[in-house]
N, C-alpha and C. Protein backbone atom coordinates (compact mmCIF):
# COMPACT_ATOMS: atom_id res chain seq x y z
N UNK A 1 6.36 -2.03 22.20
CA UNK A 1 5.79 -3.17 21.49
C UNK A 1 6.83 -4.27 21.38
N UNK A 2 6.50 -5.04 21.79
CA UNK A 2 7.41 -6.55 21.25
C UNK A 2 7.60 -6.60 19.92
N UNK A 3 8.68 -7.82 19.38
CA UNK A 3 8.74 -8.40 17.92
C UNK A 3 7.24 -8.46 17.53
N UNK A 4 6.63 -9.49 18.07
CA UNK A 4 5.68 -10.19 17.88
C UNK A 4 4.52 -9.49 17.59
N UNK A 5 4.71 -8.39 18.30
CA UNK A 5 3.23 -7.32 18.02
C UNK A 5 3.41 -6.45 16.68
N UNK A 6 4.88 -6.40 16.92
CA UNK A 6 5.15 -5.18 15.50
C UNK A 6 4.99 -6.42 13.96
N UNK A 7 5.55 -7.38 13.93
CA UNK A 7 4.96 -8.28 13.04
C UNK A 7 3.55 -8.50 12.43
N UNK A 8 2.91 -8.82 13.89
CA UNK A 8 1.70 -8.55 13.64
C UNK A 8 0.88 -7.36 13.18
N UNK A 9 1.55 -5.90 13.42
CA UNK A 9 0.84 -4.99 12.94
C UNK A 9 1.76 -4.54 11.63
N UNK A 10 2.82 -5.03 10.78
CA UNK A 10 2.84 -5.15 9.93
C UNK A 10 2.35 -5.87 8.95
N UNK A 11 2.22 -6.98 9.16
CA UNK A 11 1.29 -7.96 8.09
C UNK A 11 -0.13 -7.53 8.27
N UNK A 12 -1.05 -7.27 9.14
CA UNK A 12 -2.01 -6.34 8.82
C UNK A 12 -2.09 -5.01 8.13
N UNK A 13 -0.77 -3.93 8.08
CA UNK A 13 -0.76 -2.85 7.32
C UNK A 13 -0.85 -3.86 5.99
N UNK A 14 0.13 -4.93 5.63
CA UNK A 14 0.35 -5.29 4.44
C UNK A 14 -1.42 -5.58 3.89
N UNK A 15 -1.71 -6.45 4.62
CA UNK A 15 -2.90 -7.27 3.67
C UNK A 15 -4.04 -5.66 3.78
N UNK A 16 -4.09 -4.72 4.26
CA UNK A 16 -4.86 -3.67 4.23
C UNK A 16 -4.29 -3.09 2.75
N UNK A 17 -3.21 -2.79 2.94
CA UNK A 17 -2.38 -2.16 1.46
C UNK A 17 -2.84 -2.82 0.30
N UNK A 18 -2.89 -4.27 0.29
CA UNK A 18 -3.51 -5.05 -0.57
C UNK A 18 -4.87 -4.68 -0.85
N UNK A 19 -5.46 -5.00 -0.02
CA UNK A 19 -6.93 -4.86 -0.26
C UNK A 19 -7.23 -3.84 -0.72
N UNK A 20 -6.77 -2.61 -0.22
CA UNK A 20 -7.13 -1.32 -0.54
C UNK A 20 -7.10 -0.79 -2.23
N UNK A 21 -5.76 -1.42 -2.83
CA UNK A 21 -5.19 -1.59 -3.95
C UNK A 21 -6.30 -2.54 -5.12
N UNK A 22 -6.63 -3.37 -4.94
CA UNK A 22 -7.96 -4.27 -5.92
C UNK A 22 -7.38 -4.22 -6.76
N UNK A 23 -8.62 -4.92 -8.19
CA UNK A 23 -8.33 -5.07 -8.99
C UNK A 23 -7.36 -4.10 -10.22
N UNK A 24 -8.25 -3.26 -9.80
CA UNK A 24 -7.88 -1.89 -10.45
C UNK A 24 -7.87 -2.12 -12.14
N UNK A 25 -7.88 -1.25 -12.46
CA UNK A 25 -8.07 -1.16 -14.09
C UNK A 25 -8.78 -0.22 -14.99
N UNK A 26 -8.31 0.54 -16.05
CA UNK A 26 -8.95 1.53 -16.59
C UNK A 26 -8.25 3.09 -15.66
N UNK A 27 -9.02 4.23 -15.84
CA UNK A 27 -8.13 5.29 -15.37
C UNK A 27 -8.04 5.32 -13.54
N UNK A 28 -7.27 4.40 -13.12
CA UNK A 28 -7.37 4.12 -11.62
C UNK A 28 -8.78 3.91 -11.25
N UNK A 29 -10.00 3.60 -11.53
CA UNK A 29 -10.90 2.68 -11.25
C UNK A 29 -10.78 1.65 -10.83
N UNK A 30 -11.53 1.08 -9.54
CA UNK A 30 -11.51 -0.05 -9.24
C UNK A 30 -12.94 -1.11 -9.50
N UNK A 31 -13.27 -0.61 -10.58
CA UNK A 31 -14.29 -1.60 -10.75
C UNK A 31 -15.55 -1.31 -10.28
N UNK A 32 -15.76 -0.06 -9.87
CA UNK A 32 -16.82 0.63 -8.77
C UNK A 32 -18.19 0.13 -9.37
N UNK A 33 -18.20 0.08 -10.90
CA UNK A 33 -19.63 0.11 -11.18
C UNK A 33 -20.01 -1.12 -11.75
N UNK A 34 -18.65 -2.09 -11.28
CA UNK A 34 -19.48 -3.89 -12.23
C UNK A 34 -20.72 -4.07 -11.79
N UNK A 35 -21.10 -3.96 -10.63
CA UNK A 35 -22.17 -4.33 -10.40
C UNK A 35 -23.62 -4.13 -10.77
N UNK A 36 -23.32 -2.92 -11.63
CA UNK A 36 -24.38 -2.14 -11.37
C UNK A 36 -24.40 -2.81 -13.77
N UNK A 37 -23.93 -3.25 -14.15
CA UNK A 37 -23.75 -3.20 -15.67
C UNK A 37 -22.96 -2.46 -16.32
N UNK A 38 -22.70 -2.72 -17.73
CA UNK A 38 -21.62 -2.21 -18.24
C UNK A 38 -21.85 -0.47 -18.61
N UNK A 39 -22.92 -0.39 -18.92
CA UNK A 39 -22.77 1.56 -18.97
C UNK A 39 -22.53 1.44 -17.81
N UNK A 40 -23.08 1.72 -16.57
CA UNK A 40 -21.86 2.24 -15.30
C UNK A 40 -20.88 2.01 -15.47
N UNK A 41 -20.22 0.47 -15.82
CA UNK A 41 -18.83 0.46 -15.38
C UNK A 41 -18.11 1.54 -16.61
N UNK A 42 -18.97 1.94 -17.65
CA UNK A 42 -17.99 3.02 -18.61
C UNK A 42 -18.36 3.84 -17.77
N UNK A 43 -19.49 4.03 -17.28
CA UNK A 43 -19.19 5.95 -16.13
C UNK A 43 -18.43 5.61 -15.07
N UNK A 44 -17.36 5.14 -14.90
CA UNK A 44 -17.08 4.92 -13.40
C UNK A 44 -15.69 4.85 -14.15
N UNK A 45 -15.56 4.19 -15.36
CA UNK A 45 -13.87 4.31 -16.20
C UNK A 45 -13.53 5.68 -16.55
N UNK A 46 -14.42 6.91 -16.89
CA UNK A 46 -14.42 7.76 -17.65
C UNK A 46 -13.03 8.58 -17.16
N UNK A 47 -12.35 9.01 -17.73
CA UNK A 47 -11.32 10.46 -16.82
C UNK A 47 -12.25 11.45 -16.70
N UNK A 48 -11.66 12.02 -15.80
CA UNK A 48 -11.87 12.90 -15.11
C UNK A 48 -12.23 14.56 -15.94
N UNK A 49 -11.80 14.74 -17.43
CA UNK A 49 -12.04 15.77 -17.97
C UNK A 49 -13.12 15.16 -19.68
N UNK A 50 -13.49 13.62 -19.29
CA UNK A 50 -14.24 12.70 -20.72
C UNK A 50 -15.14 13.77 -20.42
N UNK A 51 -16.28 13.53 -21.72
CA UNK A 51 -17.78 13.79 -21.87
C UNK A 51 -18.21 12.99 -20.80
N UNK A 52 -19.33 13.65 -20.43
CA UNK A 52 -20.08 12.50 -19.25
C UNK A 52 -20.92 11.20 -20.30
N UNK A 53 -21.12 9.80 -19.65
CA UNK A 53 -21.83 8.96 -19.89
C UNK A 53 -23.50 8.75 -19.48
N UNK A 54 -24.07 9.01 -20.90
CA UNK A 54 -25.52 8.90 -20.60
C UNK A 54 -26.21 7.59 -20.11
N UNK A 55 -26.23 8.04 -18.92
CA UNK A 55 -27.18 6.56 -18.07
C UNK A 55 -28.18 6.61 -17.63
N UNK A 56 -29.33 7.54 -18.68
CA UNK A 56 -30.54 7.63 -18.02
C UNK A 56 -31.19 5.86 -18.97
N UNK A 57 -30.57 5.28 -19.97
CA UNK A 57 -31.29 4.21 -20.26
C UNK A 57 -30.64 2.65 -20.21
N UNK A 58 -29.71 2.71 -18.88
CA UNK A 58 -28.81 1.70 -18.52
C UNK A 58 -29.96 0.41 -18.17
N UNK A 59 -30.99 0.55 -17.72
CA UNK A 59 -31.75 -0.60 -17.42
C UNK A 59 -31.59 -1.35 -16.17
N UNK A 60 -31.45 -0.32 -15.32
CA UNK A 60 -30.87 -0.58 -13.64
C UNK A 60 -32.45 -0.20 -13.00
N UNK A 61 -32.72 -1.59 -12.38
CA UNK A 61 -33.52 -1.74 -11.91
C UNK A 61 -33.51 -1.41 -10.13
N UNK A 62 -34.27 -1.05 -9.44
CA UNK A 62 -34.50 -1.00 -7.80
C UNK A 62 -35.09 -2.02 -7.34
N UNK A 63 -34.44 -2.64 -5.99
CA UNK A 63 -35.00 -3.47 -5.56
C UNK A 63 -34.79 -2.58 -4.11
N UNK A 64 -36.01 -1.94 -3.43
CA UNK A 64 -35.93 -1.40 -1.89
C UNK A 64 -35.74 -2.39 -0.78
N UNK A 65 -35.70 -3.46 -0.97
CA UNK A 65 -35.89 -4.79 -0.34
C UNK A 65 -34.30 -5.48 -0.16
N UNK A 66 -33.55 -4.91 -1.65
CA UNK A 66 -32.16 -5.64 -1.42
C UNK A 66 -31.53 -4.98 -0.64
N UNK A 67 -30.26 -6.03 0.15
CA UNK A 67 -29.35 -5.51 1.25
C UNK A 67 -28.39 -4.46 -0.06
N UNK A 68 -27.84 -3.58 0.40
CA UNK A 68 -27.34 -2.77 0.14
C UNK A 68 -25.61 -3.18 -0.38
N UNK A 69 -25.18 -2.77 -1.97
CA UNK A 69 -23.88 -3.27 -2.45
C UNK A 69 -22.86 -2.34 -1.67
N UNK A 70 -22.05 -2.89 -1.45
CA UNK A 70 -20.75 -3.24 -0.66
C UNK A 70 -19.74 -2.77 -2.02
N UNK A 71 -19.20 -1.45 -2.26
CA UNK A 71 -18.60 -1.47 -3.19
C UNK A 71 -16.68 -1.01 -2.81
């Protein structure tokens, strides 16, 4: 590999490392469930040994029609 290529495939590892990394916040969560409203985003904060979070009355609606979240 040349300079030029190994540069280049370092600053791509970098901005991957980045991305991969996000916002982050809460017990290493990345935010998995903003989308969905705030009870998810508490089931998606919870550790790993919490009580589980009851989300049978979160108010998350279906749309079969929407393109699919990208999380």
């Amino acid at each position: 590999m040349t300079t030029k290529q190994l540069g280049l495939a370092g600053a791509f590892a970098l901005l991957t490392l980045v991305a991969a990394c996000g916002g982050g916040g809460g017990n290493g969560g990345g935010g998995g469930g903003a989308p969905f409203g705030a009870v998810f985003q508490n089931a998606f904060d919870q550790g790993p040994n919490d009580d589980p979070v009851d989300v049978t009355n979160a108010g998350l609606s279906v749309d079969p029609t929407a393109e699919p979240t990208v999380l």
